[in-house]
Each structure stands twice: as structure tokens, then as C-alpha cells.
N, C-alpha and C. Protein backbone atom coordinates (compact mmCIF):
# COMPACT_ATOMS: atom_id res chain seq x y z
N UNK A 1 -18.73 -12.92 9.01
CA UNK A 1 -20.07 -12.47 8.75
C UNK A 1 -20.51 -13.00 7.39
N UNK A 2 -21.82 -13.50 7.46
CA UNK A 2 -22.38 -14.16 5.94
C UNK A 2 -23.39 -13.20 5.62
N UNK A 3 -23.05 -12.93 4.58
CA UNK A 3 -23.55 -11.66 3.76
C UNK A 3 -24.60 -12.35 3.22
N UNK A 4 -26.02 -12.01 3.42
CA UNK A 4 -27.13 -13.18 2.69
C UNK A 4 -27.15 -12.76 0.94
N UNK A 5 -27.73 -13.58 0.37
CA UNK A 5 -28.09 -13.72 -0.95
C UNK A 5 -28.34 -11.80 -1.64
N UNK A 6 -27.80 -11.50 -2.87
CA UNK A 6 -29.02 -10.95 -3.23
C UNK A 6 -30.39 -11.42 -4.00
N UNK A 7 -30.86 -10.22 -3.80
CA UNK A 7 -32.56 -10.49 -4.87
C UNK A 7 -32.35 -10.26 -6.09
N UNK A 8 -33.15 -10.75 -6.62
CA UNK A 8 -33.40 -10.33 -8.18
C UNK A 8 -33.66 -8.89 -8.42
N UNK A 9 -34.00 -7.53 -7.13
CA UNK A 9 -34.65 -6.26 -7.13
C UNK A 9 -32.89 -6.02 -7.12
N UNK A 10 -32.50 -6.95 -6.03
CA UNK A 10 -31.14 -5.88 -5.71
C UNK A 10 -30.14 -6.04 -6.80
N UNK A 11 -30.01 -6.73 -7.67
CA UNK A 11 -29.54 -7.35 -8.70
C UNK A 11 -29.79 -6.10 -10.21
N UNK A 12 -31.39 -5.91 -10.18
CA UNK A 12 -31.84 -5.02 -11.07
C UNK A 12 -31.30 -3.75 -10.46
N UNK A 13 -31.49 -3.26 -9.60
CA UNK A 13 -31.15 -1.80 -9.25
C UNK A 13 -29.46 -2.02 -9.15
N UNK A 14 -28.51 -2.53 -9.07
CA UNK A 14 -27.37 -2.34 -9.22
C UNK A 14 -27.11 -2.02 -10.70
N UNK A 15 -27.70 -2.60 -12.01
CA UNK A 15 -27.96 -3.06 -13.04
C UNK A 15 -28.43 -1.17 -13.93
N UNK A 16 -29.25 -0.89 -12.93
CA UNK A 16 -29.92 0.37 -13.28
C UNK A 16 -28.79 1.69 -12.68
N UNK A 17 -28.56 1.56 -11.55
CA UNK A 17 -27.15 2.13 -11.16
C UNK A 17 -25.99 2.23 -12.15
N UNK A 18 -25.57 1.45 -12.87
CA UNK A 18 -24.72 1.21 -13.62
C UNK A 18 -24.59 2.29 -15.01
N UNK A 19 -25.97 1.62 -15.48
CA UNK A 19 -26.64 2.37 -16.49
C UNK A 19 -26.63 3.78 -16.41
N UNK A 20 -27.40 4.14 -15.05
CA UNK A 20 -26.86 5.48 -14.94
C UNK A 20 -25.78 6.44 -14.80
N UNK A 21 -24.83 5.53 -14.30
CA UNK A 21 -23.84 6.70 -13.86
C UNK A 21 -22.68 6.41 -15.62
N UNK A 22 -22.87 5.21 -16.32
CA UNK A 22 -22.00 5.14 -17.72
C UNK A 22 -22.96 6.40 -18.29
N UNK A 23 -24.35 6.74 -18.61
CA UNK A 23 -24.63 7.55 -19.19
C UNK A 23 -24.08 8.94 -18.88
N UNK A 24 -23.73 9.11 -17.49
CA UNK A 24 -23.80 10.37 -17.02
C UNK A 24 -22.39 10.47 -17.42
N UNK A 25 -20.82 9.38 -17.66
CA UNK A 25 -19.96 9.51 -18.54
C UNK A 25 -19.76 10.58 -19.39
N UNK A 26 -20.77 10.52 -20.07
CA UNK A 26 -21.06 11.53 -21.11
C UNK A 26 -19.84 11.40 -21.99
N UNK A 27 -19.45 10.24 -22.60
CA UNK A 27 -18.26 10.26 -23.80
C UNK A 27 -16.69 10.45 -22.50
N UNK A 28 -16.76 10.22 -21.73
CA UNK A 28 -15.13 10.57 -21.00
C UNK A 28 -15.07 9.11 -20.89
N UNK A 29 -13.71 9.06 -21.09
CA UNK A 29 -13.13 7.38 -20.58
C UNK A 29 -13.06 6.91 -18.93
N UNK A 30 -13.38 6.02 -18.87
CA UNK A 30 -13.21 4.84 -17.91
C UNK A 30 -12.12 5.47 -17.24
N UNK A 31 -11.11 5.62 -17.71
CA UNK A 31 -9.64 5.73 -17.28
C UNK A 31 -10.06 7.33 -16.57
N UNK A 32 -10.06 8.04 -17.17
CA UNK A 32 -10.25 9.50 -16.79
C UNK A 32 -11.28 9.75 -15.61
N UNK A 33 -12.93 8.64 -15.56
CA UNK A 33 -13.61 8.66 -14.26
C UNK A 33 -12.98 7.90 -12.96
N UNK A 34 -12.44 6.73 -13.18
CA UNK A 34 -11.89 5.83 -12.20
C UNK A 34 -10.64 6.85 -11.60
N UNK A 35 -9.81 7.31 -12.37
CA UNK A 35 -8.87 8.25 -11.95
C UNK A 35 -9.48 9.26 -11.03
N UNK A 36 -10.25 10.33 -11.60
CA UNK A 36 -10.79 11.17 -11.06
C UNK A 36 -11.77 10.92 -9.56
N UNK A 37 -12.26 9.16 -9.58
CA UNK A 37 -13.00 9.32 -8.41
C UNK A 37 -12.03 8.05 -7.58
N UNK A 38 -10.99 8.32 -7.76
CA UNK A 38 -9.81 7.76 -6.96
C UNK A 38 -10.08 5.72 -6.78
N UNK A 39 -10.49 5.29 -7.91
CA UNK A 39 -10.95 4.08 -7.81
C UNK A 39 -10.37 3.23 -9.04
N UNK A 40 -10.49 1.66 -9.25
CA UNK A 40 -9.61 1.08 -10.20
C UNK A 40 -10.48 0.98 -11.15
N UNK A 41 -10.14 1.10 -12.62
CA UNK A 41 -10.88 0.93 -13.93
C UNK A 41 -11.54 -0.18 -13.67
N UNK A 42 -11.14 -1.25 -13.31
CA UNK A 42 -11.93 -2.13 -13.29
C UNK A 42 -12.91 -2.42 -12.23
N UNK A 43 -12.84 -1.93 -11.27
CA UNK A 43 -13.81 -1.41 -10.43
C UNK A 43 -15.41 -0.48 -11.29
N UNK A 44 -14.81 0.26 -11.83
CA UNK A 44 -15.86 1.03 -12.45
C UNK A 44 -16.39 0.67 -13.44
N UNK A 45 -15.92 -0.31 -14.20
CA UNK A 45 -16.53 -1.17 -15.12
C UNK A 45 -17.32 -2.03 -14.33
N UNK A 46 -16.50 -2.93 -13.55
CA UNK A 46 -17.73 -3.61 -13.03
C UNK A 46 -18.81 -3.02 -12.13
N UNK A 47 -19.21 -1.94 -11.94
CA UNK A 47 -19.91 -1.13 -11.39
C UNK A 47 -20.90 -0.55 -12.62
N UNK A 48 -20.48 -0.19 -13.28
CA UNK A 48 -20.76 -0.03 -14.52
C UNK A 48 -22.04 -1.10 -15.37
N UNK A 49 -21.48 -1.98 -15.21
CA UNK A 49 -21.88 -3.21 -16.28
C UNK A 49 -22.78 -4.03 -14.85
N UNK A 50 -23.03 -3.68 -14.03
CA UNK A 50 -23.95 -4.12 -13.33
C UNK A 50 -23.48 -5.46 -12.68
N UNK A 51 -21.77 -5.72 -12.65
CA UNK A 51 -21.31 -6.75 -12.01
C UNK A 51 -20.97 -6.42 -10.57
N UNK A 52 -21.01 -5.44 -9.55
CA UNK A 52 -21.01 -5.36 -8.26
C UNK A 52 -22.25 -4.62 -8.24
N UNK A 53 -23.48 -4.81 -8.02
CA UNK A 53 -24.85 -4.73 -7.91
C UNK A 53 -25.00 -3.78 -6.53
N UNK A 54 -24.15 -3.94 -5.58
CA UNK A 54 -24.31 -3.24 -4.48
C UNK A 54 -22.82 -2.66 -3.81
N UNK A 55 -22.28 -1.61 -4.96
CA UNK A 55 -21.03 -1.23 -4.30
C UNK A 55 -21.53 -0.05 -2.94
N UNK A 56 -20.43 0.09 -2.57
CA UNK A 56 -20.00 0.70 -1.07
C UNK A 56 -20.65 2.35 -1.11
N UNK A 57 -21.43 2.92 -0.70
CA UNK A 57 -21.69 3.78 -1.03
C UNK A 57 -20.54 5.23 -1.08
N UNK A 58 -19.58 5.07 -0.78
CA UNK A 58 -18.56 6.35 -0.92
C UNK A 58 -18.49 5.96 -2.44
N UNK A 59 -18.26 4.86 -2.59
CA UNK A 59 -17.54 4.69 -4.27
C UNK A 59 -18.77 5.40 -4.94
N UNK A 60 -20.08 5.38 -4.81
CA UNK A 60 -20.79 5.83 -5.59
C UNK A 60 -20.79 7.09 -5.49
N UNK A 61 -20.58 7.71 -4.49
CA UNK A 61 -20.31 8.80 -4.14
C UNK A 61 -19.06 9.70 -4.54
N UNK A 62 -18.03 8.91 -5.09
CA UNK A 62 -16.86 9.65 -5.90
C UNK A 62 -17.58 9.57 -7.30
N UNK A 63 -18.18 8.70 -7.54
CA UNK A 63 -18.21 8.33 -9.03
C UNK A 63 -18.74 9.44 -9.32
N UNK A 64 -20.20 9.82 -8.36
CA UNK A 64 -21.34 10.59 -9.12
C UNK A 64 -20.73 11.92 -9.28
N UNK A 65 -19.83 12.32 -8.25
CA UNK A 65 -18.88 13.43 -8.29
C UNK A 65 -17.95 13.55 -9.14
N UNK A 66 -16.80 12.39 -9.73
CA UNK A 66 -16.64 12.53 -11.02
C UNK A 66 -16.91 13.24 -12.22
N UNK A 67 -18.50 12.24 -12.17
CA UNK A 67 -19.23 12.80 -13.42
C UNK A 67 -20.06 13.88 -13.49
N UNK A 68 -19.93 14.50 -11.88
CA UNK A 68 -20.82 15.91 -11.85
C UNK A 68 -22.21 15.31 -11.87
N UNK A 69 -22.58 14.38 -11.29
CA UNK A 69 -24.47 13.88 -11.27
C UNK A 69 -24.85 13.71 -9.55
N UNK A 70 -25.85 14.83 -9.57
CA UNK A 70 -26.18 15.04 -8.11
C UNK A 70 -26.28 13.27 -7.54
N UNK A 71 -26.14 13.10 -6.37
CA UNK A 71 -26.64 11.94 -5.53
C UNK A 71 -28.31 11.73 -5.72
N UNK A 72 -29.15 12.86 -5.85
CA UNK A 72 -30.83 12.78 -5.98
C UNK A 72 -30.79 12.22 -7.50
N UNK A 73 -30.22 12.44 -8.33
CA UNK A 73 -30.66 11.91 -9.85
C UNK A 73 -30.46 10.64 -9.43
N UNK A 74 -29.37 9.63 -8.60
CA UNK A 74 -29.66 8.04 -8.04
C UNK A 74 -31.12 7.76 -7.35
N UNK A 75 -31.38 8.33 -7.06
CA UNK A 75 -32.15 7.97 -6.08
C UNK A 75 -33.70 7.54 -6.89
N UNK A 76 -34.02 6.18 -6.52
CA UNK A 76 -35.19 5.40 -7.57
C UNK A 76 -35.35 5.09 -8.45
């Protein structure tokens, strides 16, 4: 299966995703969220830093649980 291109939108909103869920961090380490939402540090960095623009939605779904940030604060 060929996964088409992203956009420059889908690119920004991964970008903005990122942003949000490091803020919602709130000062806890990398190590301590990736742990807690059963995923690899470096996974969550690059999730983080807006280098997987369109992760899997469970992963976002541990993360936001992690950090205690409803699924509606993602949304737009």
C-alpha cells in the first residue's frame, strides 16, 4: 500500500499536536510519559517535535492519558 504524500496542513497539525501534548508534560520527563503511556522515548520525542506528523491514534491516546489531557483539548 502507498501511503500518499502529506500536506503542508497535515504537516502543521502534527507540528501543533506535538506542541500540545509537550506542554501538557507539564515539567515530567520524556522517560516518565513514554513509560507511563507504554511507548519508546523516542517515539514521543518524535511525536513531540513534530517529526511523525500523523501518529496512530491509540499512541495519542496513551499519551493524552499519560499526561491527564482530555482527547477534546486535541481536537482543532
Amino acid at each position: 500500500m502507498v501511503r500518499p504524500p502529506l500536506t503542508p496542513e497535515d504537516r502543521e497539525r502534527g507540528v501543533r499536536l506535538g506542541e500540545t501534548l509537550r506542554a501538557a508534560r507539564a515539567g515530567r520527563t520524556t522517560v516518565e510519559i513514554a513509560a507511563a503511556a507504554g511507548i519508546s522515548v523516542e517515539t514521543l520525542r518524535k511525536i513531540e517535535h513534530g517529526r511523525i506528523p500523523t501518529p496512530a491514534f491509540f499512541t495519542v491516546v496513551a499519551i493524552a492519558k499519560a499526561v491527564d489531557l482530555p482527547l477534546d483539548k486535541l481536537v482543532g
